[in-house]
C-alpha atoms as a PDB file:
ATOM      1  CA  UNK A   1      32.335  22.573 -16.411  1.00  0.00           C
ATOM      2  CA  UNK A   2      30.519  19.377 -16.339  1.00  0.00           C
ATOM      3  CA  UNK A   3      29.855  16.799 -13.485  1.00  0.00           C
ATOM      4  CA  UNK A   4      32.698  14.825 -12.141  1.00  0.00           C
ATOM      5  CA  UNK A   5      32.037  11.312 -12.363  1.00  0.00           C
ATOM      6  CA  UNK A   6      31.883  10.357  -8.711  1.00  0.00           C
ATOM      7  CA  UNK A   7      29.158  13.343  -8.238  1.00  0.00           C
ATOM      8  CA  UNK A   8      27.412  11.966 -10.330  1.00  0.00           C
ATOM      9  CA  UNK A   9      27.472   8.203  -8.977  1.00  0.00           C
ATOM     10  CA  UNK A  10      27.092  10.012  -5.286  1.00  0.00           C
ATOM     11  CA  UNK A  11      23.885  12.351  -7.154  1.00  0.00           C
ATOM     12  CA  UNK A  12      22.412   8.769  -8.152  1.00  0.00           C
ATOM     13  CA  UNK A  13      22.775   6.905  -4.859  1.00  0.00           C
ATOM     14  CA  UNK A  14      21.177  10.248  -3.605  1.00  0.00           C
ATOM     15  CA  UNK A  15      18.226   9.526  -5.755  1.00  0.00           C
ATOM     16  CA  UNK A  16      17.895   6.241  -5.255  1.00  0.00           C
ATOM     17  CA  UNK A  17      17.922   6.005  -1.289  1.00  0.00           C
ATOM     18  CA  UNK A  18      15.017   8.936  -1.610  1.00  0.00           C
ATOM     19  CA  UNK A  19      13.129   6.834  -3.986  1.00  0.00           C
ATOM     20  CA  UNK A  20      13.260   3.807  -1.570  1.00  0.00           C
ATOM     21  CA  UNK A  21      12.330   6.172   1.294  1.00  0.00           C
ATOM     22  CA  UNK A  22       9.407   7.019  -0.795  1.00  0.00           C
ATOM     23  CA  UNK A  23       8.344   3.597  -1.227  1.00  0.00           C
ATOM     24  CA  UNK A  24       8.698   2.207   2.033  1.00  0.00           C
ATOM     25  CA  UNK A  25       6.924   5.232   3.687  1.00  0.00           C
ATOM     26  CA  UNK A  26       4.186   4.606   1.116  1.00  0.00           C
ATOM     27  CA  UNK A  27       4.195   0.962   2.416  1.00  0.00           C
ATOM     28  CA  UNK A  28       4.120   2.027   5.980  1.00  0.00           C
ATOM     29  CA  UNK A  29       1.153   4.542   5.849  1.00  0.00           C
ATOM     30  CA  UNK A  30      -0.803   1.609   4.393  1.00  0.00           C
ATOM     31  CA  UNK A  31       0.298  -0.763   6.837  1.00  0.00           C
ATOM     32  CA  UNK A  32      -0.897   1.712   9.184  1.00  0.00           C
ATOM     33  CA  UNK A  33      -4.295   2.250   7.828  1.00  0.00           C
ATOM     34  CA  UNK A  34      -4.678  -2.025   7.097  1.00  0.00           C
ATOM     35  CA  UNK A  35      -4.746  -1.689  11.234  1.00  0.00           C
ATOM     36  CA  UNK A  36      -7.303   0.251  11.824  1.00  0.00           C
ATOM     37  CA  UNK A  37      -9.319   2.071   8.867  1.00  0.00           C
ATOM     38  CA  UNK A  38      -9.825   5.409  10.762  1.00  0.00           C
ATOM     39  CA  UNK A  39      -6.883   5.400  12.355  1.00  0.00           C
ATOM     40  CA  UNK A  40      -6.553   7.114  16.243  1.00  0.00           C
ATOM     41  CA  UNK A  41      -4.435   9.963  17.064  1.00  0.00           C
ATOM     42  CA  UNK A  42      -1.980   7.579  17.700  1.00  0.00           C
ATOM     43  CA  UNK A  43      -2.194   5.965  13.925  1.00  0.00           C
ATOM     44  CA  UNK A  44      -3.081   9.490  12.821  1.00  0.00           C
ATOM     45  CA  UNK A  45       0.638  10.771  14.345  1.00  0.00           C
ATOM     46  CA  UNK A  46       2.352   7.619  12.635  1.00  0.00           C
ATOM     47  CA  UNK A  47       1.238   8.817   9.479  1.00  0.00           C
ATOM     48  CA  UNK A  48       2.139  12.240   9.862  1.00  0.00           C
ATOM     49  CA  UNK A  49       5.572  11.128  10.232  1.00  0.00           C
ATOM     50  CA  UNK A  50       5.435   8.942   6.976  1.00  0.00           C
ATOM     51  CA  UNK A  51       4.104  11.840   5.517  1.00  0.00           C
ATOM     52  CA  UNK A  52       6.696  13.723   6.772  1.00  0.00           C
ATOM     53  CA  UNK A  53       9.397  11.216   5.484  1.00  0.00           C
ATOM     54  CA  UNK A  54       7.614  11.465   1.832  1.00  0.00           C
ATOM     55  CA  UNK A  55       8.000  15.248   2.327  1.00  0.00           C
ATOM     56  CA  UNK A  56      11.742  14.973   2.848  1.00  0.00           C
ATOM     57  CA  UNK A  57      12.583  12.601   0.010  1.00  0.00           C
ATOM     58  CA  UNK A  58      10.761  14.812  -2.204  1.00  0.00           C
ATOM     59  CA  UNK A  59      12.290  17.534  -0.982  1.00  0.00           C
ATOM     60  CA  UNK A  60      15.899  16.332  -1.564  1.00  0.00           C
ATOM     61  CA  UNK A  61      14.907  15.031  -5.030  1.00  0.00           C
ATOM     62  CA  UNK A  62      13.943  18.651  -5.520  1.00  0.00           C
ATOM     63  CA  UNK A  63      17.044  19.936  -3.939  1.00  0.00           C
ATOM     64  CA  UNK A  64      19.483  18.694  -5.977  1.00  0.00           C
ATOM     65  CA  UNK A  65      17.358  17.763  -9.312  1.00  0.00           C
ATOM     66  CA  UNK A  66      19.634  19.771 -11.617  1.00  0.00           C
ATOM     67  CA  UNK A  67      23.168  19.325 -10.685  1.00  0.00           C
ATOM     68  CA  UNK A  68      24.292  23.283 -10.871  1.00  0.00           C
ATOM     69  CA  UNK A  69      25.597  24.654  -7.917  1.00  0.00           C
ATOM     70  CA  UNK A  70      23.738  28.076  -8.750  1.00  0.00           C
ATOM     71  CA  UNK A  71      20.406  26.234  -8.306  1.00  0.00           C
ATOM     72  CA  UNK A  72      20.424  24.505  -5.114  1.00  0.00           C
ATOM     73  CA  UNK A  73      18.786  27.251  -2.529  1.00  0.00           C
ATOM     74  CA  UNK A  74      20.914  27.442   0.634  1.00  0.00           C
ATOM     75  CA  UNK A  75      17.419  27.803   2.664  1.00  0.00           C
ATOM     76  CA  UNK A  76      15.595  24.982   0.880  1.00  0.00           C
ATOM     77  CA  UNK A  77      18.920  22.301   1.660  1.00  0.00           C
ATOM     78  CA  UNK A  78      18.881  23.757   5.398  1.00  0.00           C
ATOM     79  CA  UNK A  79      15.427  22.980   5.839  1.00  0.00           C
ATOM     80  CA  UNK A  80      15.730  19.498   3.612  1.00  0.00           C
ATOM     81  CA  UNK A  81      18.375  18.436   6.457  1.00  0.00           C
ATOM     82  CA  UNK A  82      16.815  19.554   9.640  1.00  0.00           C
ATOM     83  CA  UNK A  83      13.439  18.243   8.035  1.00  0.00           C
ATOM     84  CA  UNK A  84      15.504  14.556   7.484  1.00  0.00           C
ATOM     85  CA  UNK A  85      17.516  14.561  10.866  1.00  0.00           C
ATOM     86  CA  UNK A  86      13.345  14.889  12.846  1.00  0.00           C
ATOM     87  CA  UNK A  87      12.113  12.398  10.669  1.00  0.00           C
ATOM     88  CA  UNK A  88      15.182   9.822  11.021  1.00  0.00           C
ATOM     89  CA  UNK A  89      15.046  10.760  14.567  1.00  0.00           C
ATOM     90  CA  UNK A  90      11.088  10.120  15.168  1.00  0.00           C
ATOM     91  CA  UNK A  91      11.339   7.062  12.387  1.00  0.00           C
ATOM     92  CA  UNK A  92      14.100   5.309  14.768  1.00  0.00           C
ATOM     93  CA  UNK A  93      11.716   6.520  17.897  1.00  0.00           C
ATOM     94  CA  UNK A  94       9.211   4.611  16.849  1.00  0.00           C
ATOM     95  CA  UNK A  95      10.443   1.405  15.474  1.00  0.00           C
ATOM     96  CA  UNK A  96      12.213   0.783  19.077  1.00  0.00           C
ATOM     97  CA  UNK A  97       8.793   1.389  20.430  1.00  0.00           C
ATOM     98  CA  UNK A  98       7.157  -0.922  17.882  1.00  0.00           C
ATOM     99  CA  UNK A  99       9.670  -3.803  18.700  1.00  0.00           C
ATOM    100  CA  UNK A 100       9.210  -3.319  22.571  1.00  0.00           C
ATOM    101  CA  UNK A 101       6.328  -2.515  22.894  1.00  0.00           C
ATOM    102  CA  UNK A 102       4.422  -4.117  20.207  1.00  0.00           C
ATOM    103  CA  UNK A 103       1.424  -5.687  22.179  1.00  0.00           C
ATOM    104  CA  UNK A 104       0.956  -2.162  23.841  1.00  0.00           C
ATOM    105  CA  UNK A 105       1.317  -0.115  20.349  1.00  0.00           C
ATOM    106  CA  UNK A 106      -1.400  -2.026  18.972  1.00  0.00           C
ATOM    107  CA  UNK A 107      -3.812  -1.103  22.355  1.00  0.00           C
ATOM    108  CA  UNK A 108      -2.935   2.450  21.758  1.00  0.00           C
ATOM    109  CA  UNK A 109      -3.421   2.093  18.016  1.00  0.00           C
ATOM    110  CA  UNK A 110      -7.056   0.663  18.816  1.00  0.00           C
ATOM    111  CA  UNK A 111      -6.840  -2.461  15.932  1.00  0.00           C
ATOM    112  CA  UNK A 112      -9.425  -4.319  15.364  1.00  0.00           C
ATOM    113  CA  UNK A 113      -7.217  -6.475  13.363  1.00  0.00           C
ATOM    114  CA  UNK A 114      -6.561  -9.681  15.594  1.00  0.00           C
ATOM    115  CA  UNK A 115      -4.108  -9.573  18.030  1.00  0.00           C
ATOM    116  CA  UNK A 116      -1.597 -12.325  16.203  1.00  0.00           C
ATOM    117  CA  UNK A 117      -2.690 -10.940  12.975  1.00  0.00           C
ATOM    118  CA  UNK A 118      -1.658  -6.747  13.979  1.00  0.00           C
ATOM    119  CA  UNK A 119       1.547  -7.739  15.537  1.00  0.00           C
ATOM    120  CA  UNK A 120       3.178  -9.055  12.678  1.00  0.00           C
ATOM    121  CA  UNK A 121       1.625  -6.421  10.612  1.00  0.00           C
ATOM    122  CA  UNK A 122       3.006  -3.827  13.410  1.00  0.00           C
ATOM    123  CA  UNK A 123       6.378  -5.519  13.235  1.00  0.00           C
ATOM    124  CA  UNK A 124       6.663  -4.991   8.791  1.00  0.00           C
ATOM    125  CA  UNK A 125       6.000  -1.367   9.454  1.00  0.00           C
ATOM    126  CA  UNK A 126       9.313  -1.339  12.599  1.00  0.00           C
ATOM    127  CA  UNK A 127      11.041  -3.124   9.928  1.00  0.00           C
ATOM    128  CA  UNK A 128      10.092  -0.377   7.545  1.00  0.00           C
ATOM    129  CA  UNK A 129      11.252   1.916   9.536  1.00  0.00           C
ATOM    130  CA  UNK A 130      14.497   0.817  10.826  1.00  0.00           C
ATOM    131  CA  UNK A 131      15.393   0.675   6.729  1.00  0.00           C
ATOM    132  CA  UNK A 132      13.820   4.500   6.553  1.00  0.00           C
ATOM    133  CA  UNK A 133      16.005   5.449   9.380  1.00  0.00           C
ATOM    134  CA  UNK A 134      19.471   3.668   7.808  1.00  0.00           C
ATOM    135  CA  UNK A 135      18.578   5.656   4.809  1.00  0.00           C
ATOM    136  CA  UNK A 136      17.614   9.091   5.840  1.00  0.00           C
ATOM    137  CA  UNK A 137      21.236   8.801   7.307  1.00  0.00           C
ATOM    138  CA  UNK A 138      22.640   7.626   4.367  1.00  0.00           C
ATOM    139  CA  UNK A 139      20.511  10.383   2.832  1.00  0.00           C
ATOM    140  CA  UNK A 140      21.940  12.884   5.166  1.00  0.00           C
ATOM    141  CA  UNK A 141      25.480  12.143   4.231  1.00  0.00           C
ATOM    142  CA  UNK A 142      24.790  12.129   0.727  1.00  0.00           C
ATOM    143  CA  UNK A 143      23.123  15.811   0.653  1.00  0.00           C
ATOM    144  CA  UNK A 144      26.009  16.830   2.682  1.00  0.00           C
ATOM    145  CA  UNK A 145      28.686  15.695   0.040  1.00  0.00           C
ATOM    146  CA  UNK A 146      26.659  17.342  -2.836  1.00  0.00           C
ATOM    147  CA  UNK A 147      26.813  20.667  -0.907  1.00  0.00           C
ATOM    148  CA  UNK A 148      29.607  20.503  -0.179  1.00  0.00           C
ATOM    149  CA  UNK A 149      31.025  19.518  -3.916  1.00  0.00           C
ATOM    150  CA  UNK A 150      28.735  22.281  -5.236  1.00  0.00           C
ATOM    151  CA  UNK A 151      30.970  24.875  -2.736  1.00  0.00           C
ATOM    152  CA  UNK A 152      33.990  23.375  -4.289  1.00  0.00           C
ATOM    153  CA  UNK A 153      32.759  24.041  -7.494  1.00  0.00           C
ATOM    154  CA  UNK A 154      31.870  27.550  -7.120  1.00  0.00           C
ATOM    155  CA  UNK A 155      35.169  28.166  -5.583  1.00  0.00           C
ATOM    156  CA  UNK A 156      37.130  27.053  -9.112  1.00  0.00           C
ATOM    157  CA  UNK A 157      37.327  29.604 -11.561  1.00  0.00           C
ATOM    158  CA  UNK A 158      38.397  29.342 -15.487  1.00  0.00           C
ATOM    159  CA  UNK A 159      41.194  31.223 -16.516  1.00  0.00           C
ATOM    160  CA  UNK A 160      41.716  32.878 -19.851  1.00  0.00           C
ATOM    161  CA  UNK A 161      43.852  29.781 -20.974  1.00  0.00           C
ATOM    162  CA  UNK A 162      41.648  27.058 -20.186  1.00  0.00           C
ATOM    163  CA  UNK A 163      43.590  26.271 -16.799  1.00  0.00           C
ATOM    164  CA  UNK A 164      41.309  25.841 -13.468  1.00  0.00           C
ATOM    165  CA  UNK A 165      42.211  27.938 -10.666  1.00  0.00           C
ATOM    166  CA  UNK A 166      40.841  28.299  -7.027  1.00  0.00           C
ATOM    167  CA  UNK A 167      39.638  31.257  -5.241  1.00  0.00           C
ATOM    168  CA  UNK A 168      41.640  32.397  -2.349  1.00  0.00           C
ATOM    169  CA  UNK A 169      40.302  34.834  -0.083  1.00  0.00           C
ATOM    170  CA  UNK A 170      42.070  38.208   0.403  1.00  0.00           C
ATOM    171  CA  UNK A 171      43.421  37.497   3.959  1.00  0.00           C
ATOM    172  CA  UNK A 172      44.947  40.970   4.298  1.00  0.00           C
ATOM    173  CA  UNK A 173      42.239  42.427   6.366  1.00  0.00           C
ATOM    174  CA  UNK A 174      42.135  39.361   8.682  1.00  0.00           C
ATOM    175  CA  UNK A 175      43.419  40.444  12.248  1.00  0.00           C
ATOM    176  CA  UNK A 176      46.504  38.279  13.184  1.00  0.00           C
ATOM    177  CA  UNK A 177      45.432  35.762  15.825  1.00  0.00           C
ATOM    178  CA  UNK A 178      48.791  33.927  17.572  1.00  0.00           C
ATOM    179  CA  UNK A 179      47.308  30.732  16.514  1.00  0.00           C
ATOM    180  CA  UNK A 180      46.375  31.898  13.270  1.00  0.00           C
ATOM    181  CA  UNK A 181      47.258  28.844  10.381  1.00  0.00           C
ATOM    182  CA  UNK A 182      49.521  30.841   7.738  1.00  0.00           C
ATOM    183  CA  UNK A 183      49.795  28.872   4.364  1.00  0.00           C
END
């Protein structure tokens, strides 16, 4: 059985927003390092969680490079998304801090990039990673639907004359609860 159409549009939006997140966590370890060239622990953590972010898109690329339901690991998706919510979590963590605080940031950071000059630079990288936190939702949403079409596809079977049926679960052995849904 070959890939619906719209799984394989949602497959290639999938890509793409983990491509971008590549990119513009590339963009923001550099930023990072154009601040300071040995960066603090501060600038160290920052690109930790860029490096984290690569990580994740990489990961999901991995995930659900061939489109067979057979081949995407139950373990490797669970740890993609909990790996994607810490990073969009930390990624939106920081770009608050970066566009409150930015003056402060920098002083932690320990620039010796002018003042003026490591603000604005400070400011691409919040920018960078409001986008990275937009899309690691997007890219949350987007595994999710993939899973869950791949469970949808292991649950319909062929039948001897070419007719698609689904799966039903032998409910016999279910106890009877009084709110139990009967179909």
């Amino acid at each position: 059985m070959g890939i619906s159409r719209s799984k394989g549009n949602t497959h290639n939006i999938f890509l793409l927003c983990n491509y971008i997140l590549l990119g513009s966590a590339s963009s923001c370890i550099f930023l990072t390092i154009s601040l300071r060239l040995f960066p603090s622990l501060s600038g160290i953590s920052l690109i930790f969680l860029h490096t984290l972010t690569i990580a994740t898109a990489v990961t999901g690329c991995s995930v659900f490079a061939s489109s067979t339901a057979a081949t995407t690991s139950d373990r490797l998706y669970g740890a993609h998304m909990v790996a994607t919510v810490l990073a969009a979590i930390f990624q939106g963590a920081v770009s608050v801090l970066i566009f409150t605080r930015t003056g402060d940031f920098l002083r932690v950071l320990k620039s010796y990039v002018l003042e003026e000059d490591g603000a604005v630079i400070l400011k691409l990288a919040g920018g960078l990673c409001i986008v990275m936190f937009c899309l690691e939702w997007v890219v949350l949403v987007l595994a999710f639907l993939l899973k869950y079409s791949d469970y949808l596809d292991e649950s319909v079977v062929d039948d001897d004359d070419g007719k698609f049926q689904r799966q039903e679960e032998d409910l016999k052995d279910w106890p009877s609860y009084p709110f139990q849904l009967k179909l």
